[in-house]
C-alpha atoms as a PDB file:
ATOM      1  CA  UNK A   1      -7.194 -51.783  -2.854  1.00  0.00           C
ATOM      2  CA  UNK A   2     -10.316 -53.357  -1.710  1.00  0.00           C
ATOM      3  CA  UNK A   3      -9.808 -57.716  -1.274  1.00  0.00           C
ATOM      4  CA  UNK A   4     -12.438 -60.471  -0.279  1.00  0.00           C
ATOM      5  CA  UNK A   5     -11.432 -61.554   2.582  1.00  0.00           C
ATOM      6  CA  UNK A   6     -10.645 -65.359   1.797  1.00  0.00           C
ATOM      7  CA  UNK A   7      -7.330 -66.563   1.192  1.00  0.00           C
ATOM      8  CA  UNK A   8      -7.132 -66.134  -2.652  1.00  0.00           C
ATOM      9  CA  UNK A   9      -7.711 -62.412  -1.501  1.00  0.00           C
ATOM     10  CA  UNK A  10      -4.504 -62.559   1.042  1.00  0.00           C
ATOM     11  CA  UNK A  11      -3.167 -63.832  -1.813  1.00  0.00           C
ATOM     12  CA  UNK A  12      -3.573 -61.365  -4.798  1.00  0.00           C
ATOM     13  CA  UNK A  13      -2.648 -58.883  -2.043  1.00  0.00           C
ATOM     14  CA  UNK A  14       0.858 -60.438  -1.592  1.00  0.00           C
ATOM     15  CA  UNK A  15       0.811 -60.479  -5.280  1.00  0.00           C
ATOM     16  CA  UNK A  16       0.013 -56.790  -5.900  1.00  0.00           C
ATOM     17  CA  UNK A  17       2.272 -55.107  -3.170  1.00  0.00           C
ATOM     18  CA  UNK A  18       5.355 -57.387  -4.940  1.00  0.00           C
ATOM     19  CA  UNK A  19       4.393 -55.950  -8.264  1.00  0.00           C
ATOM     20  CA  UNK A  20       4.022 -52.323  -7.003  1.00  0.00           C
ATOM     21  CA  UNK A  21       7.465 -52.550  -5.221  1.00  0.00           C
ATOM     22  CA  UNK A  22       8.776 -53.597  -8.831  1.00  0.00           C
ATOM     23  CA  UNK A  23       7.748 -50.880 -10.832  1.00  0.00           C
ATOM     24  CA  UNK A  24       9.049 -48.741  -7.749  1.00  0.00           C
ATOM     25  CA  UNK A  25      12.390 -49.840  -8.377  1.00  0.00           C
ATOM     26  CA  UNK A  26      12.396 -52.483  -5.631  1.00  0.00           C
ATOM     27  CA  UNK A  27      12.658 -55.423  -8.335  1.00  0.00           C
ATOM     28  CA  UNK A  28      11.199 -58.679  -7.068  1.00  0.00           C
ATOM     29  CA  UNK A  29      14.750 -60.598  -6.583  1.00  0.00           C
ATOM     30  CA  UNK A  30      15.715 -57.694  -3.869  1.00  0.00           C
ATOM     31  CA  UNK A  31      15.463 -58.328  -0.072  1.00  0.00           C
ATOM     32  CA  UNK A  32      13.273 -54.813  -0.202  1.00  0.00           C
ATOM     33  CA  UNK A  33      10.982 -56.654  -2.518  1.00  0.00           C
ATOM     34  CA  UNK A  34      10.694 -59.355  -0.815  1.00  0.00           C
ATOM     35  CA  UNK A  35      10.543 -58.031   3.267  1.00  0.00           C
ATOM     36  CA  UNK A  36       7.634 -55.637   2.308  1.00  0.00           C
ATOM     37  CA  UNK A  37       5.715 -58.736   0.389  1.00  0.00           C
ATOM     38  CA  UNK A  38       5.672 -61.034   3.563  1.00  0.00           C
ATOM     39  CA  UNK A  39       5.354 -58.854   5.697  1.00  0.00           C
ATOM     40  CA  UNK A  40       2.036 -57.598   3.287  1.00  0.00           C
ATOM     41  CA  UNK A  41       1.167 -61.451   3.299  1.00  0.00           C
ATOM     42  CA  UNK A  42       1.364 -62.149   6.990  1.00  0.00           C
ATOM     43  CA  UNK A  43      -1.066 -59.137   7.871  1.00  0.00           C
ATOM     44  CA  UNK A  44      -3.519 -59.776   4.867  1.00  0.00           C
ATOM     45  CA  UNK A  45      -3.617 -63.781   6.208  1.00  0.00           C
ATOM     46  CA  UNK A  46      -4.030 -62.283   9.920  1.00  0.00           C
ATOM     47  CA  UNK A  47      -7.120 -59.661   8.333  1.00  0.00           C
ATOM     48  CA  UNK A  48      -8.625 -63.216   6.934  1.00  0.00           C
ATOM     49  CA  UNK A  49      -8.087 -65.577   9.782  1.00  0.00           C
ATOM     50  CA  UNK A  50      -8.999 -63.011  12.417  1.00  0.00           C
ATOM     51  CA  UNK A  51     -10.526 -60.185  11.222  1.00  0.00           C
ATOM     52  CA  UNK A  52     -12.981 -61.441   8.859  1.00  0.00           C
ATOM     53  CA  UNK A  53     -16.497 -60.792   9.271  1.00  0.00           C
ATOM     54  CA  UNK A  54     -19.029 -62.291   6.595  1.00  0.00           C
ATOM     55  CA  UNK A  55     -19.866 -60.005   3.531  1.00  0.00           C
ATOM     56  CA  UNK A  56     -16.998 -57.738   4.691  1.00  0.00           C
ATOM     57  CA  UNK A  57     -13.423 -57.071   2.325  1.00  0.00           C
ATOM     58  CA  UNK A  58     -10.410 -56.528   4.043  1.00  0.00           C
ATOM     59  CA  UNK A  59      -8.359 -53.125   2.462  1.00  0.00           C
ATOM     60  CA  UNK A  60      -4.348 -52.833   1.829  1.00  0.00           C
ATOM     61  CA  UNK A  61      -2.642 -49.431   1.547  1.00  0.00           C
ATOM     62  CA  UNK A  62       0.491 -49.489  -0.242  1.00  0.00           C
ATOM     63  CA  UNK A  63       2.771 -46.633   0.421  1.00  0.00           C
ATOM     64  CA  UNK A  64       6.504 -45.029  -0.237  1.00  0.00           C
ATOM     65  CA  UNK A  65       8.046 -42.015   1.172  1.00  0.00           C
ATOM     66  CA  UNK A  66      11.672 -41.108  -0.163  1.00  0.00           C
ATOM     67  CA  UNK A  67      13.148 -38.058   2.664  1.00  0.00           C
ATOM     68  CA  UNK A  68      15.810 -36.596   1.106  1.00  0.00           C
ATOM     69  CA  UNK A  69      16.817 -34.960   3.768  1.00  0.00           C
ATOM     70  CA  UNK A  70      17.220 -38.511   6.502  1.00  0.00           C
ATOM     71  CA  UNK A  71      18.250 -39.833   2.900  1.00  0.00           C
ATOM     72  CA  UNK A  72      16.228 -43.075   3.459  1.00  0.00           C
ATOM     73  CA  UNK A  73      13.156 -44.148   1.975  1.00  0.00           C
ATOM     74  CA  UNK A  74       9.576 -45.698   4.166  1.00  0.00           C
ATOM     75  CA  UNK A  75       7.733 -48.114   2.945  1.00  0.00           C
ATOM     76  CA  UNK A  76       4.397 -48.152   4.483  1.00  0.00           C
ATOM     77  CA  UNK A  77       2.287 -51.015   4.215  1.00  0.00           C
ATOM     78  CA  UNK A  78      -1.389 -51.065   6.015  1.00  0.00           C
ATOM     79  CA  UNK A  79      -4.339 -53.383   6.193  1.00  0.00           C
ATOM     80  CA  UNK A  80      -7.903 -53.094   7.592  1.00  0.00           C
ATOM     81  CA  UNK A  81     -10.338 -55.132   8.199  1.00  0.00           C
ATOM     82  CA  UNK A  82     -14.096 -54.754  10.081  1.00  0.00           C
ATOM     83  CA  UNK A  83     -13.311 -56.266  13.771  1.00  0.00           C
ATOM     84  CA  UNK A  84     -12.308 -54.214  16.252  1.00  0.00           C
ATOM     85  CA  UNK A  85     -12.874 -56.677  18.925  1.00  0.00           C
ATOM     86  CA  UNK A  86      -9.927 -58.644  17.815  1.00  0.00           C
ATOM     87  CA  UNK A  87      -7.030 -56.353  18.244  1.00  0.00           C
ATOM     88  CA  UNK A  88      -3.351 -58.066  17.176  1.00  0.00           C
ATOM     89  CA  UNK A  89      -0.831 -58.756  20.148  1.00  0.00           C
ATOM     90  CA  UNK A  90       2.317 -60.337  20.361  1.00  0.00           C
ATOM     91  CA  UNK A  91       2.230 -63.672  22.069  1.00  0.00           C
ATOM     92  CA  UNK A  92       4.733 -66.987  21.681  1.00  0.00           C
ATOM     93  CA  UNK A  93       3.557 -69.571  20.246  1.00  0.00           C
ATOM     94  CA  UNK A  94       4.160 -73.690  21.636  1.00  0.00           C
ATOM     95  CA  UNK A  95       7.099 -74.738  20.093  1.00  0.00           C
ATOM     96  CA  UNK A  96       5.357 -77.472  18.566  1.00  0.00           C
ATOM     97  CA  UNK A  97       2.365 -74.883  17.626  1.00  0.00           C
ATOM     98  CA  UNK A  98       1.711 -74.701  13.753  1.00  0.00           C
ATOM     99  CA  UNK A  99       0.402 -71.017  13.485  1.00  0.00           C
ATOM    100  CA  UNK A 100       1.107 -67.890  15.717  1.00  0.00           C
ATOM    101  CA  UNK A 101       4.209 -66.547  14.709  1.00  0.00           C
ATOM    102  CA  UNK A 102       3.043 -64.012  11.956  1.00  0.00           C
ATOM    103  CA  UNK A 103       3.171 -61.345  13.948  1.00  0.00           C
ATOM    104  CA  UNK A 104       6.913 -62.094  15.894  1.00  0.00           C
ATOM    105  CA  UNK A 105       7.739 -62.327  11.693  1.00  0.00           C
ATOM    106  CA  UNK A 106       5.777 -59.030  11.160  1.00  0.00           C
ATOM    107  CA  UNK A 107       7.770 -57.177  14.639  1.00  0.00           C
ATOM    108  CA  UNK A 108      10.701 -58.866  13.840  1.00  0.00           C
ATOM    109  CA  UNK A 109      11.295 -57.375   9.741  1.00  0.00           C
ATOM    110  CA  UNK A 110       9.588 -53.857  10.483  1.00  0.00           C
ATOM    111  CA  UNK A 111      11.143 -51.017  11.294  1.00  0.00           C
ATOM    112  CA  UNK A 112       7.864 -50.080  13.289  1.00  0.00           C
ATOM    113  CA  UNK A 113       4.191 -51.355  13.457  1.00  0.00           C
ATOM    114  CA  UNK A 114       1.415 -50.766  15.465  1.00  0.00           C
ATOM    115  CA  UNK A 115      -2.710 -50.561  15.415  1.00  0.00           C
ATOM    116  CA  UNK A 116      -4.963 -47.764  15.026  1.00  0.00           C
ATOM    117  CA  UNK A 117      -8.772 -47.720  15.202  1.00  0.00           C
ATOM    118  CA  UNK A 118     -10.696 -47.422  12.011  1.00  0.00           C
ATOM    119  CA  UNK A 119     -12.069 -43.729  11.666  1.00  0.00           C
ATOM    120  CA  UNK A 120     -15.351 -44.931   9.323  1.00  0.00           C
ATOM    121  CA  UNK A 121     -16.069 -47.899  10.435  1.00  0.00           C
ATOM    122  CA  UNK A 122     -15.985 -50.503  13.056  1.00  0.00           C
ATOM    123  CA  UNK A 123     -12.341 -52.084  12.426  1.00  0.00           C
ATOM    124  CA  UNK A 124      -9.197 -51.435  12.605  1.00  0.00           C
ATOM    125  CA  UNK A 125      -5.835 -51.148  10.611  1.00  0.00           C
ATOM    126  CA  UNK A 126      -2.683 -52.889  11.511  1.00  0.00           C
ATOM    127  CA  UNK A 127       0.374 -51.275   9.638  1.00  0.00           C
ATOM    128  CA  UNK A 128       3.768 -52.237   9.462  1.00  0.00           C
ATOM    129  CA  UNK A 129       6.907 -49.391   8.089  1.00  0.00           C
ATOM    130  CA  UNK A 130      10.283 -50.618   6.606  1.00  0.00           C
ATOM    131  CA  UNK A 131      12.966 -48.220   6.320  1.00  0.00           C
ATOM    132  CA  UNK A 132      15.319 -48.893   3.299  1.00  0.00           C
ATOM    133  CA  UNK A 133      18.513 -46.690   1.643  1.00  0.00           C
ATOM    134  CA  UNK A 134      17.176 -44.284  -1.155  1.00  0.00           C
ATOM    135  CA  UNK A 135      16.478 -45.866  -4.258  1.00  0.00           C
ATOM    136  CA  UNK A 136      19.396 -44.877  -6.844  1.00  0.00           C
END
């Protein structure tokens, strides 16, 4: 889904990917449910604070992938936005800093994550992949 990229938009994203994982059977009280959401919220905030560029949406791609055969189930969750100048790195923050620790939260839940240039488009898409037991 396409968002503006404001923070009411980071914010019906968090809102949608929680509702998806729901009718997925990953009800919103479940620590699936609720992993996937912030991590979802932390990279939509990070596609508004630094990769917004004026007239320009930020997208979210909301994913699952159920392997029968690892018996665990992916949950893929990716945003993009239009600045490829601005590419997302791990740093630590001040102690005393208020913001900067999205993505530490973002390494720190995901299974994996990484970057990858937008094909399109000037941008780029930072994606995040939880690995979770099947869904019974």
């Amino acid at each position: 889904m396409r968002f503006t990229s404001t923070p009411r938009g980071a914010r019906l994203a968090r809102r949608l990917v929680s509702h998806r994982l729901h009718e997925w059977s990953h009800p919103y009280d479940t620590t699936t449910n609720d992993t996937v959401t912030l991590i979802a919220a932390e990279l939509a905030a990070n596609a508004v604070r630094h990769g917004h560029v004026p007239g320009r949406d930020f997208h979210l791609r909301l994913t699952i992938d159920a392997d029968a055969h690892a018996g665990s189930t992916t949950i893929r969750v990716e945003v993009t936005d239009t600045r490829t100048e601005r590419m997302p790195t791990l740093a630590s923050p001040a102690p005393d800093a208020e913001a900067g620790r999205g993505l530490l939260l973002v390494a720190a839940l995901a299974t994996h994550w990484g970057t990858t240039p937008r094909v399109a488009a000037p941008g780029k898409t930072v994606w995040a992949e939880i690995s979770t037991p099947p869904v019974r």
